[in-house]
Structure formats: structure tokens, C-alpha cells
Protein backbone atom coordinates (compact mmCIF):
# COMPACT_ATOMS: atom_id res chain seq x y z
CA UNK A 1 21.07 -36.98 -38.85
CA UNK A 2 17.36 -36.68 -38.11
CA UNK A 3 16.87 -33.36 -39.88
CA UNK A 4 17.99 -35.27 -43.50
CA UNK A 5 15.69 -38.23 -42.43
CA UNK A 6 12.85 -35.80 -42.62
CA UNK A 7 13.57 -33.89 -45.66
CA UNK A 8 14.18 -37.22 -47.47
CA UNK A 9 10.16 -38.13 -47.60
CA UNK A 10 9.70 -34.32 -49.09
CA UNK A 11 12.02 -35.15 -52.00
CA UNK A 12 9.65 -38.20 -52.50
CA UNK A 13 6.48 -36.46 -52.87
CA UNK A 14 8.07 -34.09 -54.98
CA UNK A 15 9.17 -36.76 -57.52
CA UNK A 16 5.30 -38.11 -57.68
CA UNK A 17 4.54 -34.34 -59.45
CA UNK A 18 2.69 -33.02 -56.43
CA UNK A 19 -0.19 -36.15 -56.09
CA UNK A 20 1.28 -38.40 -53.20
CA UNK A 21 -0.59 -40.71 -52.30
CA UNK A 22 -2.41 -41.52 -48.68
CA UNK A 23 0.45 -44.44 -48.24
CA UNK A 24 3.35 -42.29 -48.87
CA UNK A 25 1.35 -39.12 -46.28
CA UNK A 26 1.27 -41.52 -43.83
CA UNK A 27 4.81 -43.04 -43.90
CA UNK A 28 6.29 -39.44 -44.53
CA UNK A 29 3.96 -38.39 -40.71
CA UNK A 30 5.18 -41.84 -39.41
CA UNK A 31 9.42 -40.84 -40.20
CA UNK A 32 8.81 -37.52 -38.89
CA UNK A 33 7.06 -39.12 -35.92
CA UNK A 34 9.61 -41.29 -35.52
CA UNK A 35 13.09 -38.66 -36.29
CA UNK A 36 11.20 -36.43 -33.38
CA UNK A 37 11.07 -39.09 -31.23
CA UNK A 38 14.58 -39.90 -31.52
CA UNK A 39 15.68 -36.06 -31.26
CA UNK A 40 13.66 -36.08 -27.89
CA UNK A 41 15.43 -39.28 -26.53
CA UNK A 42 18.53 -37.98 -27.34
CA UNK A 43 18.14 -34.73 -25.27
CA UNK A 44 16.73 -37.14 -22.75
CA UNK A 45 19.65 -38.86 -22.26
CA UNK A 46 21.60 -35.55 -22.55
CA UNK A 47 19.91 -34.37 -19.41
CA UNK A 48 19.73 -37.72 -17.61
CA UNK A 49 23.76 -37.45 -17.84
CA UNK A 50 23.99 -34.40 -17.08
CA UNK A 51 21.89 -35.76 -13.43
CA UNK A 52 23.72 -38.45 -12.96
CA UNK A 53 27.34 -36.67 -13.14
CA UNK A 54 25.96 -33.80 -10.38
CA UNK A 55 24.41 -36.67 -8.53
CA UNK A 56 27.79 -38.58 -8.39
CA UNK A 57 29.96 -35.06 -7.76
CA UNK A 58 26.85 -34.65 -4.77
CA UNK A 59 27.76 -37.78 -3.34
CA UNK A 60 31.64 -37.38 -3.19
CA UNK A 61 31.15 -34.23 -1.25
CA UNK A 62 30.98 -35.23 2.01
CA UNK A 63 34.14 -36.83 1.63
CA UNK A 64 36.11 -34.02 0.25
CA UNK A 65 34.97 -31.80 3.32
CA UNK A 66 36.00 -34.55 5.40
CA UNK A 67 39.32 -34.96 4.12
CA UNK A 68 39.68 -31.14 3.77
CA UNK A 69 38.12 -30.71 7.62
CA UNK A 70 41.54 -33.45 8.53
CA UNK A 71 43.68 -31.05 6.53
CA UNK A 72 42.73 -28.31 8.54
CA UNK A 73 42.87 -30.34 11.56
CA UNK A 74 46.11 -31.24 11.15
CA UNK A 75 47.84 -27.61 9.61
CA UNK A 76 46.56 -26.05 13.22
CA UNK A 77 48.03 -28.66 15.21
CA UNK A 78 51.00 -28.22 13.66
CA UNK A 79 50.74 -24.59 13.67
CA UNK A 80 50.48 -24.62 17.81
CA UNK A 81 53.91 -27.13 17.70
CA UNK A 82 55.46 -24.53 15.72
CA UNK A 83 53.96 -21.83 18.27
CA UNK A 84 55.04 -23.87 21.48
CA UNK A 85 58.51 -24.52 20.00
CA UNK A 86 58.65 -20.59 19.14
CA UNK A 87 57.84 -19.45 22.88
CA UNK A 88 60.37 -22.26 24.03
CA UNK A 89 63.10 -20.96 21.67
CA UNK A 90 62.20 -17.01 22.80
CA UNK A 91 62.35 -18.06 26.79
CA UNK A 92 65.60 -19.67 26.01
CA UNK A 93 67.16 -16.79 23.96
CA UNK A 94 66.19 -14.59 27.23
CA UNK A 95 67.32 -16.90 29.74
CA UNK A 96 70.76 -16.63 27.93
CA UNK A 97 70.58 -13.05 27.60
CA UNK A 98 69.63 -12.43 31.35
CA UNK A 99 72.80 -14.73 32.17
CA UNK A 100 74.64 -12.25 30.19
């Protein structure tokens, strides 16, 4: 959109048969000026996004390793009931196969 703003004040001078006038210099300098400037703020805000999202992923972090440090937490408790109840279940089978 900005790159037709500044080729529209070309046109202009064109039409005037090459002798524009110090008004029409300065407006053309002024939209050019003015389509940079809003080019610029638009990467601006680009980037700023961009800073924000990382800053709010940054933020959430702790809590995922918190939730994932539970998980883990939890999966090796559960792996030593598994464990204990394996053991049990082995002492019992030879108990039973001693009675034999």
C-alpha cells in the first residue's frame, strides 16, 4: 500500500511536462516521508509482537516444568508401587513353590 502512495506523486510531476513546482517537491518529499514512516511502524509493531509472544511463552515456562517435574514425580512413585507389588507377587510365587 505504501509503495503505490509513493509512485502516485511521480505520476504527478510527470503530468506538469517535467517543471513541478517547489509546492508539489515538497508534498511529493513530505508523502514519501510520511509512506516510510508508516513502513517503519509497521515493522515496529511486527517486532514488538513478535517480543511480546516470546515474553508471554517465557513466562508460562516455569509452570510447564512444574507441572511436568509433578508428572515425573508421580510416574516414579507409581513405578516403585508397581516394583513393590512385583517383589511381593515373586516372594509369593516362591513361597508356593517351596511348599510344593
Amino acid at each position: 500500500m505504501a509503495k503505490t502512495e509513493t509512485k502516485a506523486p511521480a505520476k504527478e510531476e510527470k503530468a506538469t511536462n517535467g517543471a513541478p513546482s517547489k509546492a508539489t517537491n515538497a508534498a511529493s518529499k513530505a508523502e514519501i516521508t510520511i509512506a516510510e514512516k508508516l513502513v517503519e511502524l509497521y515493522r515496529l509493531q511486527h517486532v514488538d509482537s513478535q517480543v511480546d509472544r516470546i515474553r508471554t511463552q517465557r513466562g508460562e515456562l516455569p509452570l510447564e516444568v512444574q507441572d511436568l517435574e509433578d508428572e515425573v514425580a508421580g510416574l516414579e512413585t507409581r513405578l516403585k508401587k508397581i516394583q513393590d507389588e512385583l517383589a511381593e507377587l515373586e516372594t509369593s510365587v516362591s513361597d508356593k513353590n517351596n511348599f510344593i
